[in-house]
N, C-alpha and C. Protein backbone atom coordinates (compact mmCIF):
# COMPACT_ATOMS: atom_id res chain seq x y z
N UNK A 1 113.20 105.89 65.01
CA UNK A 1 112.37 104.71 64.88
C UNK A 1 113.25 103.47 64.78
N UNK A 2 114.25 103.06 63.73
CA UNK A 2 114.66 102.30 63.45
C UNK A 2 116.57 102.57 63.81
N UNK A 3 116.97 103.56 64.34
CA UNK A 3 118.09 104.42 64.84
C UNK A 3 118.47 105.03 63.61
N UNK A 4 117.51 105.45 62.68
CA UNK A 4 118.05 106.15 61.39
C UNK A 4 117.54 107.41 61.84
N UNK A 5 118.88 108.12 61.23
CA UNK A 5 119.18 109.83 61.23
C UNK A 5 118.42 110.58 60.21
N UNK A 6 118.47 110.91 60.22
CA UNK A 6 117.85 112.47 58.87
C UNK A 6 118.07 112.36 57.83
N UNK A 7 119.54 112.25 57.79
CA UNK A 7 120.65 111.97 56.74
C UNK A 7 120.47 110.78 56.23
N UNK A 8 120.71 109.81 56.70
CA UNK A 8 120.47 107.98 56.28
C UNK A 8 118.97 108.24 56.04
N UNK A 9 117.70 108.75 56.14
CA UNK A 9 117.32 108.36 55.45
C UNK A 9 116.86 109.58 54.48
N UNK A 10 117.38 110.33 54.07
CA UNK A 10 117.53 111.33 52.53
C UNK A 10 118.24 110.40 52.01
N UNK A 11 119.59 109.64 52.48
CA UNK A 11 119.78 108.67 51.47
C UNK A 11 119.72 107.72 51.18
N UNK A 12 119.12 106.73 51.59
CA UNK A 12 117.85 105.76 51.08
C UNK A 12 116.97 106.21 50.22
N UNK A 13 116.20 107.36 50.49
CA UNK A 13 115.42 107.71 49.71
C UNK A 13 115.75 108.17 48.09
N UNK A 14 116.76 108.77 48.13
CA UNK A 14 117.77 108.56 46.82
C UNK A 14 117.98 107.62 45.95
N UNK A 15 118.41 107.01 46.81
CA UNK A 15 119.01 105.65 46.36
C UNK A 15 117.67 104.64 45.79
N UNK A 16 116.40 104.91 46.49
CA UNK A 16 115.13 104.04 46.12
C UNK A 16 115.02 105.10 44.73
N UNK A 17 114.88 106.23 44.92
CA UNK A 17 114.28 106.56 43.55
C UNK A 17 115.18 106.39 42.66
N UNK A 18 116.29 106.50 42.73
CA UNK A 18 117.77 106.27 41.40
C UNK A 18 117.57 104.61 41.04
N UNK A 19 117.18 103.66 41.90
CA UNK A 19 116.94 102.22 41.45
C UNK A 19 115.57 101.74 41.28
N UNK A 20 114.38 102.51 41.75
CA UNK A 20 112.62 101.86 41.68
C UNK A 20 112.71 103.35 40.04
N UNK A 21 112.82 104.01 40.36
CA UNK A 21 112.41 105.14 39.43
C UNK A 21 111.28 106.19 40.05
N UNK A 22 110.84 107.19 39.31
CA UNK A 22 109.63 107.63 39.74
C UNK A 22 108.10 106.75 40.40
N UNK A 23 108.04 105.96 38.95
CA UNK A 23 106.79 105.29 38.24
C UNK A 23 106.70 104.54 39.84
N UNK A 24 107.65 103.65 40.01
CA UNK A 24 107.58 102.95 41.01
C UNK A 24 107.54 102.99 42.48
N UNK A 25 108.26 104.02 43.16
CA UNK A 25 108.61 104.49 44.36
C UNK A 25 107.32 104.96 45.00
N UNK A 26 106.35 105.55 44.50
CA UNK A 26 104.90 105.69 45.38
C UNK A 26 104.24 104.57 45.60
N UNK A 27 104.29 103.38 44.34
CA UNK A 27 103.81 102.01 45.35
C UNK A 27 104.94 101.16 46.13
N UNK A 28 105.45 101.22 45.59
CA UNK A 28 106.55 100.84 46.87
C UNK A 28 106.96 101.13 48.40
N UNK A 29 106.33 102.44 48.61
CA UNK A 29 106.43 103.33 49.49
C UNK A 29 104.79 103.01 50.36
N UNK A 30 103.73 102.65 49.48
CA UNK A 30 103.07 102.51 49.83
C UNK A 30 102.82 101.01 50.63
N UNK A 31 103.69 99.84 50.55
CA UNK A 31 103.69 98.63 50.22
C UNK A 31 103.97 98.59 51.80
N UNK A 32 105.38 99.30 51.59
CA UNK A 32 106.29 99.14 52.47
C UNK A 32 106.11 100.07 54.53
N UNK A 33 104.87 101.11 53.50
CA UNK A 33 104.05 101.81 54.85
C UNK A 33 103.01 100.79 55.18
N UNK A 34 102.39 100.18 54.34
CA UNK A 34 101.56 98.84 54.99
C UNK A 34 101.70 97.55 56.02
N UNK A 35 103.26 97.05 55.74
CA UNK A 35 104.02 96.36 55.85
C UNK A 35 104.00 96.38 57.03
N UNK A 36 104.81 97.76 57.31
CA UNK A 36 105.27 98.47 58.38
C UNK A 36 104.07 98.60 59.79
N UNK A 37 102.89 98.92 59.47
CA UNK A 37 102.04 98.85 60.28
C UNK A 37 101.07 97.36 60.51
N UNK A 38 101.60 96.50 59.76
CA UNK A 38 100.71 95.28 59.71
C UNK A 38 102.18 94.86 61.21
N UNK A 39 103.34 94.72 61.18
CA UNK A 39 103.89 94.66 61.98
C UNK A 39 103.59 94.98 63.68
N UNK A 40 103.50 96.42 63.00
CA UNK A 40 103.16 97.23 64.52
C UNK A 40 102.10 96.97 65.01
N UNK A 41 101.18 96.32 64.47
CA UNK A 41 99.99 95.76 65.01
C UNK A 41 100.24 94.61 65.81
N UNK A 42 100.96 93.68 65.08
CA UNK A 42 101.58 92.63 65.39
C UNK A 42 101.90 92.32 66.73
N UNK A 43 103.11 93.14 66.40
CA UNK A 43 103.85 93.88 68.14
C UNK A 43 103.15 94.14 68.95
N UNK A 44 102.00 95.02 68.53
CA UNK A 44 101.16 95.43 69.66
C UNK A 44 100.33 94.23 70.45
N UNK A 45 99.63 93.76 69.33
CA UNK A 45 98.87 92.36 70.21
C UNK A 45 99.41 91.71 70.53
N UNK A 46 101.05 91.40 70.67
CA UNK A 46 101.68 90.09 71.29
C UNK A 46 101.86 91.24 72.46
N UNK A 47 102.13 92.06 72.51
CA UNK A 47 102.67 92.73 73.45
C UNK A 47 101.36 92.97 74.92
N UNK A 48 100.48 93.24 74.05
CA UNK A 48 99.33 93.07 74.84
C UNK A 48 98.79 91.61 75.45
N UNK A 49 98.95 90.83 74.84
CA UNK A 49 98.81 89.30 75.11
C UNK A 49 99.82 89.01 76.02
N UNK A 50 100.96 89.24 76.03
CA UNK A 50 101.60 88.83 77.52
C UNK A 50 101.93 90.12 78.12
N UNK A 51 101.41 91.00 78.22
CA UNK A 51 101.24 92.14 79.58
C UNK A 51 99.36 91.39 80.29
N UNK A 52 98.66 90.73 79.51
CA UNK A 52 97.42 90.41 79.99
C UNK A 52 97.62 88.97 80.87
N UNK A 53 98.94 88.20 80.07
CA UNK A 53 98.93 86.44 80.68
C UNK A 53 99.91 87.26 81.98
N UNK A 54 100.94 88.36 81.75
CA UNK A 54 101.55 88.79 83.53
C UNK A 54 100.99 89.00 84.29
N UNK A 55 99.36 89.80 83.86
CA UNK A 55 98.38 90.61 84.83
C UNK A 55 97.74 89.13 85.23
N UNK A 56 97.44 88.42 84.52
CA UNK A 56 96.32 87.25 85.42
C UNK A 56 97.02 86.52 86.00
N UNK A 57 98.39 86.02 86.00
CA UNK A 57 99.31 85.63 86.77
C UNK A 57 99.48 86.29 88.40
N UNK A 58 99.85 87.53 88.43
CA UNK A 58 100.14 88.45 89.70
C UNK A 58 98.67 88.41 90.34
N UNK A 59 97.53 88.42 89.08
CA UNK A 59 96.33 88.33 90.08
C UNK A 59 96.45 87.20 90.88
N UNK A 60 96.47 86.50 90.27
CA UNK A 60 95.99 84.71 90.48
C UNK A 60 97.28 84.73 91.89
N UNK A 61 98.25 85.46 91.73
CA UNK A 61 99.37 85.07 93.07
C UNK A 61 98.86 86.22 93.92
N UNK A 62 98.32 86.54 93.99
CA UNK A 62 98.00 87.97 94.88
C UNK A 62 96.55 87.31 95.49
N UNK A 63 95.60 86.42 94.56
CA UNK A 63 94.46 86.14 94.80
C UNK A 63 95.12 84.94 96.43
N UNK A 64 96.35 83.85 96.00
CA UNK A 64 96.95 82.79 96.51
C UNK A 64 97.32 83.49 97.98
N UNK A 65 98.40 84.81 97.82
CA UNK A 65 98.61 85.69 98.83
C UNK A 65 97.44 86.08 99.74
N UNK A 66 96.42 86.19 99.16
CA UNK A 66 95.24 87.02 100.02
C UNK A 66 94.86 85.87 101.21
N UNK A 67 94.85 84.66 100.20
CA UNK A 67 94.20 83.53 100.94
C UNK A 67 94.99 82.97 102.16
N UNK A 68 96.29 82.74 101.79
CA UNK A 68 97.29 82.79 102.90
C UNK A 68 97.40 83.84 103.89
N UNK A 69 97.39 84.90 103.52
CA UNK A 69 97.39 85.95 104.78
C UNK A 69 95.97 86.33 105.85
N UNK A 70 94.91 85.27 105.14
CA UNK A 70 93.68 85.21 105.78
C UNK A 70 93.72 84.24 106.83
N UNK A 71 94.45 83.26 106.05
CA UNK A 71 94.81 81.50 106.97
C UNK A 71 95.29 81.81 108.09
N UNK A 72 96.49 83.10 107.45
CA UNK A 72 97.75 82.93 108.91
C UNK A 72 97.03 84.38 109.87
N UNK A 73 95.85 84.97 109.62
CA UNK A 73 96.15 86.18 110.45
C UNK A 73 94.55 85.38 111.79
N UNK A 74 95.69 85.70 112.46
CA UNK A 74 95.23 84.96 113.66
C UNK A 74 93.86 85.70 114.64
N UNK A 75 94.24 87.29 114.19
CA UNK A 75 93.25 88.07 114.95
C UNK A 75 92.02 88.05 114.03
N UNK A 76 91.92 87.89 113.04
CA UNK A 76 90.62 87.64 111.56
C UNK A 76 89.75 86.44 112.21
N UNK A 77 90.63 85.55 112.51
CA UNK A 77 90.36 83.76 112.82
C UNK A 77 89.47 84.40 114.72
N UNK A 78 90.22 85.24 115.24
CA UNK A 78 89.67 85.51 116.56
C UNK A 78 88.30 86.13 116.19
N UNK A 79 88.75 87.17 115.79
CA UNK A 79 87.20 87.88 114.94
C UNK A 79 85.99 86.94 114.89
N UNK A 80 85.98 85.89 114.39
CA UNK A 80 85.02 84.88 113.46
C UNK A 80 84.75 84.36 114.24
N UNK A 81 85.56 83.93 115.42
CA UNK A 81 85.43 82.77 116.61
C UNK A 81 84.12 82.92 117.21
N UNK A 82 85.01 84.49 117.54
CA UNK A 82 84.13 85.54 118.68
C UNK A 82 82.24 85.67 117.99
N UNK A 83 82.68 86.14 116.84
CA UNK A 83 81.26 86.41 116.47
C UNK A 83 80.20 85.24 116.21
N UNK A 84 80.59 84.24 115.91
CA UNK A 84 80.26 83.05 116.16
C UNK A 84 79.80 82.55 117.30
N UNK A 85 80.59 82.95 118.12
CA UNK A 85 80.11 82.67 119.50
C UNK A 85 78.55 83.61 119.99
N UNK A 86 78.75 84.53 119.37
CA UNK A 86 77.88 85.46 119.90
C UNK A 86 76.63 85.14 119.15
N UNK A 87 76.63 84.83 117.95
CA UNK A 87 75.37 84.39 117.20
C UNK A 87 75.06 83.09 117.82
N UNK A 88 75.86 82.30 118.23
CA UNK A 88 74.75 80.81 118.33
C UNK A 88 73.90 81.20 120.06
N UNK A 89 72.90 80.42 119.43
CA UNK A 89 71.93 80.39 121.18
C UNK A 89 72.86 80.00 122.51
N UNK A 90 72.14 80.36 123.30
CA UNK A 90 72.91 79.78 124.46
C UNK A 90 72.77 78.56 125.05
N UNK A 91 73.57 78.47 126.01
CA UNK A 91 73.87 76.39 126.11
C UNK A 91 73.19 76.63 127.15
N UNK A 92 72.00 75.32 127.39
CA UNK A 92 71.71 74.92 128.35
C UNK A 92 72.53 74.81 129.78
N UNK A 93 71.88 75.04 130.70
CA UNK A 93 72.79 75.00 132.13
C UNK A 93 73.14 73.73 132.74
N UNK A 94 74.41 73.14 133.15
CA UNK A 94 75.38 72.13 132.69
C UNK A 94 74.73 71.06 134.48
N UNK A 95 73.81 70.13 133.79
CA UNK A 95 73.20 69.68 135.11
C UNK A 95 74.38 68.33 135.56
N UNK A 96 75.70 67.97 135.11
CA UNK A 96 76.27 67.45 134.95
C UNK A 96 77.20 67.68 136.63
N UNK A 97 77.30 66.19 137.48
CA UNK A 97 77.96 66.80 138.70
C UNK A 97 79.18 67.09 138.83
N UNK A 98 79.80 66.77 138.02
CA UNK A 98 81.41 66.96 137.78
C UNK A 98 81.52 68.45 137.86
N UNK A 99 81.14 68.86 136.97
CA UNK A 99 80.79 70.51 136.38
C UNK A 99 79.74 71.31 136.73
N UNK A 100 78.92 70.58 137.99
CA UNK A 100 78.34 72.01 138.59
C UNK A 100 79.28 71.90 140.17
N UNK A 101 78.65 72.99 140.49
CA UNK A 101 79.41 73.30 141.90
C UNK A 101 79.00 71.88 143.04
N UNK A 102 79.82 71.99 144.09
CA UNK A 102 79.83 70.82 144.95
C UNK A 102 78.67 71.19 145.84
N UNK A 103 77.67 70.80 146.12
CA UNK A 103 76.30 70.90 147.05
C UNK A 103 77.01 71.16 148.26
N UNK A 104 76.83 71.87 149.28
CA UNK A 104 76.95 72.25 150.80
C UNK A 104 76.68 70.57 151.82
N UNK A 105 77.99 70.27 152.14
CA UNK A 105 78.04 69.20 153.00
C UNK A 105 76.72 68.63 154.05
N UNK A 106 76.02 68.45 153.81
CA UNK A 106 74.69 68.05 154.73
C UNK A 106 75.37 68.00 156.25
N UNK A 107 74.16 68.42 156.80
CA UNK A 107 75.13 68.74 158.49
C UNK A 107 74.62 67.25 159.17
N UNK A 108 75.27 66.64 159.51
CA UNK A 108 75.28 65.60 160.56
C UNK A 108 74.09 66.03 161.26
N UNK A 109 72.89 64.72 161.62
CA UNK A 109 71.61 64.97 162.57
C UNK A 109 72.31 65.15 163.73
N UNK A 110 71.64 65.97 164.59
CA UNK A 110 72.15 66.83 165.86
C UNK A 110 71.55 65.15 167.03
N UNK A 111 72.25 64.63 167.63
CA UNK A 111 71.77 63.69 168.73
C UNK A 111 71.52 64.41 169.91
N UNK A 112 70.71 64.32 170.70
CA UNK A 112 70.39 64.79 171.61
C UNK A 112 71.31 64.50 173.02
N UNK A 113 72.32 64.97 173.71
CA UNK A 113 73.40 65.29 174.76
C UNK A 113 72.43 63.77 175.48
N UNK A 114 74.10 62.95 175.39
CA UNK A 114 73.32 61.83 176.68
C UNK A 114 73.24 62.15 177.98
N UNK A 115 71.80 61.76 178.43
CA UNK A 115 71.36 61.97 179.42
C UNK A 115 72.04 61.29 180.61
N UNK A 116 71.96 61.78 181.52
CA UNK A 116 72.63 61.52 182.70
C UNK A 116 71.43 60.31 183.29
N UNK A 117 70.93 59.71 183.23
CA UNK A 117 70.04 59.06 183.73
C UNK A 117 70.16 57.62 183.74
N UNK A 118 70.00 56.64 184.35
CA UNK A 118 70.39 55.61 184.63
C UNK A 118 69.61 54.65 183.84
N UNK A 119 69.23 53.37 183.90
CA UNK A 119 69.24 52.32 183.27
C UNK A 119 67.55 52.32 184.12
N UNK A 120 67.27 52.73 184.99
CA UNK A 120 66.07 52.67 185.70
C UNK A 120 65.31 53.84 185.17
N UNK A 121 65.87 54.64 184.54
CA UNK A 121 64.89 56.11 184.43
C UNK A 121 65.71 57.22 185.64
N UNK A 122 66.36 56.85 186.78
CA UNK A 122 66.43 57.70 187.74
C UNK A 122 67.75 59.05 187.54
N UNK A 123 67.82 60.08 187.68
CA UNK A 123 68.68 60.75 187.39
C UNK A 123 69.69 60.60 188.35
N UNK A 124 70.95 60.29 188.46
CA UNK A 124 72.20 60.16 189.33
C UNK A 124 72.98 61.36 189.55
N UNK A 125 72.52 62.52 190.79
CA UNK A 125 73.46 63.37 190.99
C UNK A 125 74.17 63.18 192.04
N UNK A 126 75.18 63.68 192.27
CA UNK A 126 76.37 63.13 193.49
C UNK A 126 76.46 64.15 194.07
């Protein structure tokens, strides 16, 4: 307990009864077993009091860690995007001309092949 041997303490115990006496040495003994555990109590609740302020500490940095490794994980952030995407309604169709396709070139009106025919009506073959 205290690095005392067997021996050291048979002689202490000697030595208390050769100087307390009989009369005295059972309250003394008793005083000193009180003492002894009002201590160890002591010990214990400080000891428990900062094994509890280390534990809410490592939480509280583990809680800090969690939050950071949520920030930085990029496929979580894809996850959310994605599903997001998938829950909202769909977008109206984009009547905008920039961004729809280019309409099919209108074909030039077809003129009718000039006629071979003269200024009189008469047709001129040679």
């Amino acid at each position: 307990m205290f690095g005392i041997g067997t021996w050291e303490l048979v002689v202490i115990l000697v030595l208390a009864l050769i100087v307390l006496g009989p009369e005295k040495l059972p309250d003394m003994a008793r005083k000193i077993g009180r003492t002894v555990a009002r201590l160890r109590r002591t010990a214990d609740e400080v000891k428990r009091e900062i094994d509890l302020d280390g534990i809410q500490q490592d939480l509280s940095r583990d809680d800090d860690l969690r939050s950071l490794q949520e920030d930085l994980d990029v496929r979580a952030q894809m996850r959310r995007a994605i599903s997001e995407l998938e829950l909202a309604p769909p977008l109206p169709a984009a009547k905008d001309p920039e961004t729809s396709s280019p309409a099919a070139p209108t074909a030039a009106p077809t003129l009718p092949p000039p006629s071979e025919r003269g200024p009189d009506g008469s047709t001129s073959r040679e």
